[in-house]
PDB file of N, CA and C in Angstrom:
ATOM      1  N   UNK A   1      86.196  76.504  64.406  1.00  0.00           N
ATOM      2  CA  UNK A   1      86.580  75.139  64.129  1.00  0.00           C
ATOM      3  C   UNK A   1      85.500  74.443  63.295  1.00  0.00           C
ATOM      4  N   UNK A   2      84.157  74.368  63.990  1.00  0.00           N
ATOM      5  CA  UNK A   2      83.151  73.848  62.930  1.00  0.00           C
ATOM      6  C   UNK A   2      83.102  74.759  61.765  1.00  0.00           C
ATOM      7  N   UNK A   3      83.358  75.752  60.881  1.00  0.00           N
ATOM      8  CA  UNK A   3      83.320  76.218  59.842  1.00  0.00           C
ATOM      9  C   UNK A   3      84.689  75.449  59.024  1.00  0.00           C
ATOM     10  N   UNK A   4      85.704  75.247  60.015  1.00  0.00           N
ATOM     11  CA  UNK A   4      86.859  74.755  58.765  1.00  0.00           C
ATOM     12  C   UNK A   4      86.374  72.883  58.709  1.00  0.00           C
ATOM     13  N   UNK A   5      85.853  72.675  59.782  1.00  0.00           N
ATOM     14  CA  UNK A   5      85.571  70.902  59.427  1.00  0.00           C
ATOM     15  C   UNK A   5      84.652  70.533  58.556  1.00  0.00           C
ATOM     16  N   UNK A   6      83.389  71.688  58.414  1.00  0.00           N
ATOM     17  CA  UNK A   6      82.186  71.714  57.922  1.00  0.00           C
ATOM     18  C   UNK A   6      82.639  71.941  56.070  1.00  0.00           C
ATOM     19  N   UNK A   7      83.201  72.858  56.211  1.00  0.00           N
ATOM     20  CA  UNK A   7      83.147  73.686  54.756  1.00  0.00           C
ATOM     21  C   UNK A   7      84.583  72.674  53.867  1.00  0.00           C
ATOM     22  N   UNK A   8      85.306  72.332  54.877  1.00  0.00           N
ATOM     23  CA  UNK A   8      86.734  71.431  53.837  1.00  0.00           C
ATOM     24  C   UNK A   8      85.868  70.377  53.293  1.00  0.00           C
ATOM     25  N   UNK A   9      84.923  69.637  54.056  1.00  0.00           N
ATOM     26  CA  UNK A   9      84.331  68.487  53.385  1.00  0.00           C
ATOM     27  C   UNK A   9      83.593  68.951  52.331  1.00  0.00           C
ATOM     28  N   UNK A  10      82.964  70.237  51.978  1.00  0.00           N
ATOM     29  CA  UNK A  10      82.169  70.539  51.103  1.00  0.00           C
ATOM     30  C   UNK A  10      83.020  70.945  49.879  1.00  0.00           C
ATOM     31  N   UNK A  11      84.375  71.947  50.226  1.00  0.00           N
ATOM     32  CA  UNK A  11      84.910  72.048  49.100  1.00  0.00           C
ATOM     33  C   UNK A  11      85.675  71.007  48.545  1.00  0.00           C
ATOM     34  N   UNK A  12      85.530  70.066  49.124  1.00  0.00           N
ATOM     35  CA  UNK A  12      86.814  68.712  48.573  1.00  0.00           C
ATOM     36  C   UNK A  12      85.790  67.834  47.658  1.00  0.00           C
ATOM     37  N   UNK A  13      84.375  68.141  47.505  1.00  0.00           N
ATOM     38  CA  UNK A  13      83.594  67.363  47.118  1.00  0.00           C
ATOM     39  C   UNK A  13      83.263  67.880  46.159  1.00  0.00           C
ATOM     40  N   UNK A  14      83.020  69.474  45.794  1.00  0.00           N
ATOM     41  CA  UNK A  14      82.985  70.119  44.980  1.00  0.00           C
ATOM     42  C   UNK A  14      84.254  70.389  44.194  1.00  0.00           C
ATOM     43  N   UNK A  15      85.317  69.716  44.651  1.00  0.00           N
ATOM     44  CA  UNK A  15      86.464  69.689  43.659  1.00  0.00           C
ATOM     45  C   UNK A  15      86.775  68.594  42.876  1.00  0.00           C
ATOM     46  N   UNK A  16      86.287  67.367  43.670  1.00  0.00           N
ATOM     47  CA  UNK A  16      86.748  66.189  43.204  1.00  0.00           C
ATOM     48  C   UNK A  16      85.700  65.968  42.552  1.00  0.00           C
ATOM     49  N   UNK A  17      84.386  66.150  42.406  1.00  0.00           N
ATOM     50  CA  UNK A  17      83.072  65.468  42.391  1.00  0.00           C
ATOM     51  C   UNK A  17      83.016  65.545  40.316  1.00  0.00           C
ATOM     52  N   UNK A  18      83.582  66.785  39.541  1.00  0.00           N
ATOM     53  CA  UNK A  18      83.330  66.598  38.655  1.00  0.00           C
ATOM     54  C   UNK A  18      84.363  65.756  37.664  1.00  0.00           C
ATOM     55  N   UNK A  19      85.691  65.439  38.448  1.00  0.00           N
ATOM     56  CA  UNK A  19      86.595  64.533  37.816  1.00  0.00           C
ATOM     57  C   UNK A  19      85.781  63.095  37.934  1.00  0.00           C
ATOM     58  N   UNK A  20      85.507  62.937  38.885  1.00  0.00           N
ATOM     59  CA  UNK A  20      84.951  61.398  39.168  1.00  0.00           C
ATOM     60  C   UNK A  20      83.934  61.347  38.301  1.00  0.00           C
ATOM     61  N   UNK A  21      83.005  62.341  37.924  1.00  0.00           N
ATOM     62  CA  UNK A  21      81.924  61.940  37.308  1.00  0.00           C
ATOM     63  C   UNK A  21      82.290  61.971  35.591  1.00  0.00           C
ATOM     64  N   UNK A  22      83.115  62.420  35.461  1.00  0.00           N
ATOM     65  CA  UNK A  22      84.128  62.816  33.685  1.00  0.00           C
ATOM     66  C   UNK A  22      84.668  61.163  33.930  1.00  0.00           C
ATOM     67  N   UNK A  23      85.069  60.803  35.127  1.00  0.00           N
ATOM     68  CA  UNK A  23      85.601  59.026  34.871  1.00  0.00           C
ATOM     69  C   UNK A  23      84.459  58.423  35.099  1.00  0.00           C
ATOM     70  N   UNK A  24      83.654  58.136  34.898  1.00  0.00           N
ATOM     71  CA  UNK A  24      82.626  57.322  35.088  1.00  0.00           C
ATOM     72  C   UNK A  24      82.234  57.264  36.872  1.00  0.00           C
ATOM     73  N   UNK A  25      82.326  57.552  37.860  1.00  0.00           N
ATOM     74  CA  UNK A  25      81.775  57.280  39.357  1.00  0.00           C
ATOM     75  C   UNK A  25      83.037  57.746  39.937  1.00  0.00           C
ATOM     76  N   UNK A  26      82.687  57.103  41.509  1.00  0.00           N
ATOM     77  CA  UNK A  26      83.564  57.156  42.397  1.00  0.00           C
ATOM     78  C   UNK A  26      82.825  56.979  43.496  1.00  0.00           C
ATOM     79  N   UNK A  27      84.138  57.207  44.611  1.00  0.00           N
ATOM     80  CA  UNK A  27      82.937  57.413  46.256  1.00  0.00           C
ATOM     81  C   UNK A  27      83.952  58.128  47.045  1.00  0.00           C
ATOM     82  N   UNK A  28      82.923  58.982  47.516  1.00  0.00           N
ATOM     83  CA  UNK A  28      84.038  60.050  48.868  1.00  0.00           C
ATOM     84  C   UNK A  28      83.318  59.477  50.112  1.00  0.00           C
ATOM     85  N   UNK A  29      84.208  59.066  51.104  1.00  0.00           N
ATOM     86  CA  UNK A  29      83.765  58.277  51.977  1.00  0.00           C
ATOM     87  C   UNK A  29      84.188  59.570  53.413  1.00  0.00           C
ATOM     88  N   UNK A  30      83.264  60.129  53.615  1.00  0.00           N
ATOM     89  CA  UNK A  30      83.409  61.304  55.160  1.00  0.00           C
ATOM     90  C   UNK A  30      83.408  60.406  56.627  1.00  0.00           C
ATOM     91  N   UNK A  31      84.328  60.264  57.108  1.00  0.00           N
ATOM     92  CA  UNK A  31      84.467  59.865  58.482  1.00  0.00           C
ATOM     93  C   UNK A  31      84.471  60.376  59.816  1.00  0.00           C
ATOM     94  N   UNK A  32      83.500  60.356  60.729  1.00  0.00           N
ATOM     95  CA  UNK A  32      83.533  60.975  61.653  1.00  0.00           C
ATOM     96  C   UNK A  32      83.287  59.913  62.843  1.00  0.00           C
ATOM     97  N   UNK A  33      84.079  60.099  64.035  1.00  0.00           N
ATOM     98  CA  UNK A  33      83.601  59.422  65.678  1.00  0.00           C
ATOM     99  C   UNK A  33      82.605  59.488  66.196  1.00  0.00           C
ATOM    100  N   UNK A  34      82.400  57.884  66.146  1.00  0.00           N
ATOM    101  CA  UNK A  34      81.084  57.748  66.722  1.00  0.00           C
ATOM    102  C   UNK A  34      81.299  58.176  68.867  1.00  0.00           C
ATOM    103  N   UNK A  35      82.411  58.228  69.053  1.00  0.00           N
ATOM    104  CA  UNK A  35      82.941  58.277  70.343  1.00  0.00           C
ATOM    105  C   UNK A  35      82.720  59.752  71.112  1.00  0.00           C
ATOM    106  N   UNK A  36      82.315  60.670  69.904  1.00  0.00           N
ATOM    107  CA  UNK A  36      82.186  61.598  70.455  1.00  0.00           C
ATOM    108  C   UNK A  36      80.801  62.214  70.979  1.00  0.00           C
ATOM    109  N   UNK A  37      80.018  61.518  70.224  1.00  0.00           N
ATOM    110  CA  UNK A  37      78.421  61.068  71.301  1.00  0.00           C
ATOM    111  C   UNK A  37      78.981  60.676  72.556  1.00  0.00           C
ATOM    112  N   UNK A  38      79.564  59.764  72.784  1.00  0.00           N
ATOM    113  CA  UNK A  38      79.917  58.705  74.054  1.00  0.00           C
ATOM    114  C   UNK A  38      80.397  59.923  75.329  1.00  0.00           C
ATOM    115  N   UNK A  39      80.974  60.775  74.824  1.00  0.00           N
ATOM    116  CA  UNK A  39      81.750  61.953  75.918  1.00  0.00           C
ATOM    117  C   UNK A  39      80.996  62.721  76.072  1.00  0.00           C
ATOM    118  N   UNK A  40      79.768  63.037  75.185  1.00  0.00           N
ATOM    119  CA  UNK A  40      79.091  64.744  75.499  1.00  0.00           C
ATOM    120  C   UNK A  40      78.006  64.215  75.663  1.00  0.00           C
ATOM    121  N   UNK A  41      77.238  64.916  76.417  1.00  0.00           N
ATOM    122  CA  UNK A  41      76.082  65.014  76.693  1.00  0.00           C
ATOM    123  C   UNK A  41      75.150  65.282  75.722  1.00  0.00           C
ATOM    124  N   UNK A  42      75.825  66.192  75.105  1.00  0.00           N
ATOM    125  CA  UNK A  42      75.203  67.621  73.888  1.00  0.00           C
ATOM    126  C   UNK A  42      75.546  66.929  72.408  1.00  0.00           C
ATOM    127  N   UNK A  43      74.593  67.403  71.858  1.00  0.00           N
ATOM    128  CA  UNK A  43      74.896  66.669  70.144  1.00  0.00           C
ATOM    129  C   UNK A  43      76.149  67.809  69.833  1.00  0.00           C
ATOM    130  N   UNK A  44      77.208  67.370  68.981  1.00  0.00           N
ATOM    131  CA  UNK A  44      78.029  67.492  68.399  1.00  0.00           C
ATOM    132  C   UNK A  44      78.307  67.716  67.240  1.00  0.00           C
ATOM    133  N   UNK A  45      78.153  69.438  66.602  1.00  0.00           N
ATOM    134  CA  UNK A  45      77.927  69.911  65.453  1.00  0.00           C
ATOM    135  C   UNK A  45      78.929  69.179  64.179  1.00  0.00           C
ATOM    136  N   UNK A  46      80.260  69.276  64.682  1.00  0.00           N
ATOM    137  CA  UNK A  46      81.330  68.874  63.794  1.00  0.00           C
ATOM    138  C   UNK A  46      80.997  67.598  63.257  1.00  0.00           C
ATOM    139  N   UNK A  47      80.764  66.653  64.188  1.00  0.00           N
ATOM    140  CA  UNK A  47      80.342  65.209  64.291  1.00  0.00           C
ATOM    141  C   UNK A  47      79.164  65.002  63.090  1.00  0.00           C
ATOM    142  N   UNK A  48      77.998  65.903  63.398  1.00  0.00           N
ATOM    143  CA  UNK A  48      77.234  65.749  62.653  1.00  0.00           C
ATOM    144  C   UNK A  48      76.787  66.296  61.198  1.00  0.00           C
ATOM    145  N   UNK A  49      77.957  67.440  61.282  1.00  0.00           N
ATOM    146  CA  UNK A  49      78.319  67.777  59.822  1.00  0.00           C
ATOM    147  C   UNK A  49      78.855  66.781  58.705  1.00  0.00           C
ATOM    148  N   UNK A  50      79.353  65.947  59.082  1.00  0.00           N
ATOM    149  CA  UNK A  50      80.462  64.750  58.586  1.00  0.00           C
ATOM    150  C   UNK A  50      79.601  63.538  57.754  1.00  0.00           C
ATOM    151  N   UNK A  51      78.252  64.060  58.917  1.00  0.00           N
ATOM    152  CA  UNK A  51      77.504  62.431  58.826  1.00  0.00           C
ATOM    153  C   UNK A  51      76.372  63.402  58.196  1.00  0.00           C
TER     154      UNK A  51
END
């Protein structure tokens, strides 16, 4: 699971990243729950891949 949450954000950035920069900018905005600190005890790889 953390390899497909980890690696989609990387290839979506490496796909989009050189159109945006051929248009002048952009922003990819990665969202992840802050809620999932709140439940675990344990740091949270997925979570912190995001961020």
């Amino acid at each position: 699971m953390f390899s497909i949450n980890a690696r989609s954000l990387l290839m979506l950035t490496l796909e989009l990243g050189p159109d945006m920069i051929e248009r002048g900018g952009g922003s990819i905005v990665n969202i992840s729950s802050a809620a999932a600190s709140l439940i675990h005890a344990f740091p949270c790889p997925n979570r912190d891949a995001v961020m």
